[in-house]
C-alpha atoms as a PDB file:
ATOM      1  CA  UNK A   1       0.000   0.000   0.000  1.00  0.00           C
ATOM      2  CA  UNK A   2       2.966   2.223   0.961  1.00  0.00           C
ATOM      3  CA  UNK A   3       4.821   1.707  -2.099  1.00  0.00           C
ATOM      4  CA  UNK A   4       1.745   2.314  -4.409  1.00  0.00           C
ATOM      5  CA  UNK A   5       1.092   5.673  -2.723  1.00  0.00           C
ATOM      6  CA  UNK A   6       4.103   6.968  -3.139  1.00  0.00           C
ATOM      7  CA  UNK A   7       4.106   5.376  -7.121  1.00  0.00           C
ATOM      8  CA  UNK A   8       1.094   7.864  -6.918  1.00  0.00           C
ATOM      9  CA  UNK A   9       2.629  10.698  -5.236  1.00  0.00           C
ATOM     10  CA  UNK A  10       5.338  10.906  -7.819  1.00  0.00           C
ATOM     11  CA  UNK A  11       3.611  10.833 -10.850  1.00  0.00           C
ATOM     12  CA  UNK A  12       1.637  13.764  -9.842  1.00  0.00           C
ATOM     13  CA  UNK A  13       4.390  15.446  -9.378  1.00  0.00           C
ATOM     14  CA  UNK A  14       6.095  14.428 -12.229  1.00  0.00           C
ATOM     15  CA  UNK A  15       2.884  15.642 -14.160  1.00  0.00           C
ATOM     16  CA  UNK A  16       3.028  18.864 -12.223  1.00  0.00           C
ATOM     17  CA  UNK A  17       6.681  19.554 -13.596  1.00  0.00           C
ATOM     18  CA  UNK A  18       8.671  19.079 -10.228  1.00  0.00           C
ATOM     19  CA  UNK A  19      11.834  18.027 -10.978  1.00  0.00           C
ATOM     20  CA  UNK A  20      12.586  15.071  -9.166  1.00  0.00           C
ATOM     21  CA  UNK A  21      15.916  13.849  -7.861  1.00  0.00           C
ATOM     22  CA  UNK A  22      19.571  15.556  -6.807  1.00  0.00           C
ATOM     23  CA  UNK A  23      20.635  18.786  -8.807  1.00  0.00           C
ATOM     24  CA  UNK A  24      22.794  18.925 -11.512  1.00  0.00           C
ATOM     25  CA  UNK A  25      26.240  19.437 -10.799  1.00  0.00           C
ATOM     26  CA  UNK A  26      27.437  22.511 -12.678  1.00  0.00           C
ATOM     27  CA  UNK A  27      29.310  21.967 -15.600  1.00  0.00           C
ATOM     28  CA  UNK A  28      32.508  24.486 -14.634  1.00  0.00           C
ATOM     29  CA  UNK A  29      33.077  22.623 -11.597  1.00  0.00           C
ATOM     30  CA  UNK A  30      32.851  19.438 -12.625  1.00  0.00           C
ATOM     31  CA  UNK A  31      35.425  20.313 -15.975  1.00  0.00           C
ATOM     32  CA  UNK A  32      37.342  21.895 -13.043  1.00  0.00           C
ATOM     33  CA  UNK A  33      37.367  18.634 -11.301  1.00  0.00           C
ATOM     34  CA  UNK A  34      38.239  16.689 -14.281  1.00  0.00           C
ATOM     35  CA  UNK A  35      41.099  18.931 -14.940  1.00  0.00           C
ATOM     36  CA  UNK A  36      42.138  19.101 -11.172  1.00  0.00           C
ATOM     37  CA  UNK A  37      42.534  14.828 -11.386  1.00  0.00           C
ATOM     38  CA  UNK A  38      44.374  14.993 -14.967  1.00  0.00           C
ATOM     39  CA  UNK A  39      46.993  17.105 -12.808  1.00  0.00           C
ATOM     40  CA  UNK A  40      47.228  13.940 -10.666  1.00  0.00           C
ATOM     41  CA  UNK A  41      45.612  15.416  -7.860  1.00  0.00           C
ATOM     42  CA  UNK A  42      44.169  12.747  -5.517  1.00  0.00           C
ATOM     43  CA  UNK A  43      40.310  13.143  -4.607  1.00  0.00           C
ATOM     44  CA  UNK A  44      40.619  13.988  -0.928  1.00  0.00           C
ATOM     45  CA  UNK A  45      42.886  17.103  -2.310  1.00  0.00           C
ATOM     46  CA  UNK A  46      40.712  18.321  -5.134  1.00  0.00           C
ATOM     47  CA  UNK A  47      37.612  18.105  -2.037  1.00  0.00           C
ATOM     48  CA  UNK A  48      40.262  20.398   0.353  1.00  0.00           C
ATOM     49  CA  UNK A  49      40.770  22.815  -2.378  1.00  0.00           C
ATOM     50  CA  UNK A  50      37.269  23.369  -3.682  1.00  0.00           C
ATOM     51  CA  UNK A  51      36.236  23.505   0.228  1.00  0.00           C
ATOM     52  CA  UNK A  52      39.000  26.036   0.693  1.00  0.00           C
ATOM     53  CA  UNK A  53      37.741  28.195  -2.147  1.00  0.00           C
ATOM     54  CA  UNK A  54      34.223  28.182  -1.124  1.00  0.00           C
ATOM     55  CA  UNK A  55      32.573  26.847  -4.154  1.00  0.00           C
ATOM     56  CA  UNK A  56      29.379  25.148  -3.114  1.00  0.00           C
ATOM     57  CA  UNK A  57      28.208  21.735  -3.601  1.00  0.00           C
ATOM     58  CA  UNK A  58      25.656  20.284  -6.372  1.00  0.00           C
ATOM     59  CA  UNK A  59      23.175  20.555  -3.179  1.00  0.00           C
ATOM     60  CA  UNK A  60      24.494  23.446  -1.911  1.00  0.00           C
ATOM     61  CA  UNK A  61      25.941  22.172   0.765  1.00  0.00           C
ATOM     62  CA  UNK A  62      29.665  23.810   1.899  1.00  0.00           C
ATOM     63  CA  UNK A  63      31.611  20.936   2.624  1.00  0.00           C
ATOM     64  CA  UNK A  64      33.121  18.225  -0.587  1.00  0.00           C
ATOM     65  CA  UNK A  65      33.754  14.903  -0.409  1.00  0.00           C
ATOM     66  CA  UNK A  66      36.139  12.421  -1.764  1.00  0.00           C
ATOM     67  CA  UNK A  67      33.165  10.394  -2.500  1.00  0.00           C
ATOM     68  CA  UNK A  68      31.300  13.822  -4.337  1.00  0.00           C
ATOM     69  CA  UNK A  69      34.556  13.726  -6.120  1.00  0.00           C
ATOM     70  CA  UNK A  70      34.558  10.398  -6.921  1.00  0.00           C
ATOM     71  CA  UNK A  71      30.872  10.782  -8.284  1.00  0.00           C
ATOM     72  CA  UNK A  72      31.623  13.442 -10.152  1.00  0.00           C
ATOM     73  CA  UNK A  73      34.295  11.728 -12.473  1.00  0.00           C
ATOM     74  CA  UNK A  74      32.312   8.953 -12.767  1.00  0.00           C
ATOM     75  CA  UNK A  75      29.582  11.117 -14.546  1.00  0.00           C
END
């Protein structure tokens, strides 16, 4: 019952035009990221440096992860 009420829940908003799911990460940053590893920069480092500059997450969060790094050169 719980599974086909939130089947139900979705598709309404789906039809309503809510997007659904995490943002986007933006397209700078993650070439920035790309180029950062091609440098052989290891993940935990490229996460310190873009936490050091300020630049926020895809969720807007403040703090990067290896494993948001790691995600994001998989993509």
């Amino acid at each position: 019952m719980i599974g086909l009420r939130t089947k139900e829940a979705l598709a309404t908003k789906k039809a309503q035009g809510v997007k659904m799911g995490r943002r986007p990460m933006d397209p700078a940053v993650k070439a920035r990221i790309h180029e950062m590893r091609r440098s052989l920069m290891t993940l935990a480092r490229i996460a310190a440096v873009l936490n050091e500059e300020g630049v926020p997450t895809p969720q807007g969060g403040a703090c990067w992860r290896d494993s948001t790094i790691r995600v994001a050169l998989a993509q």
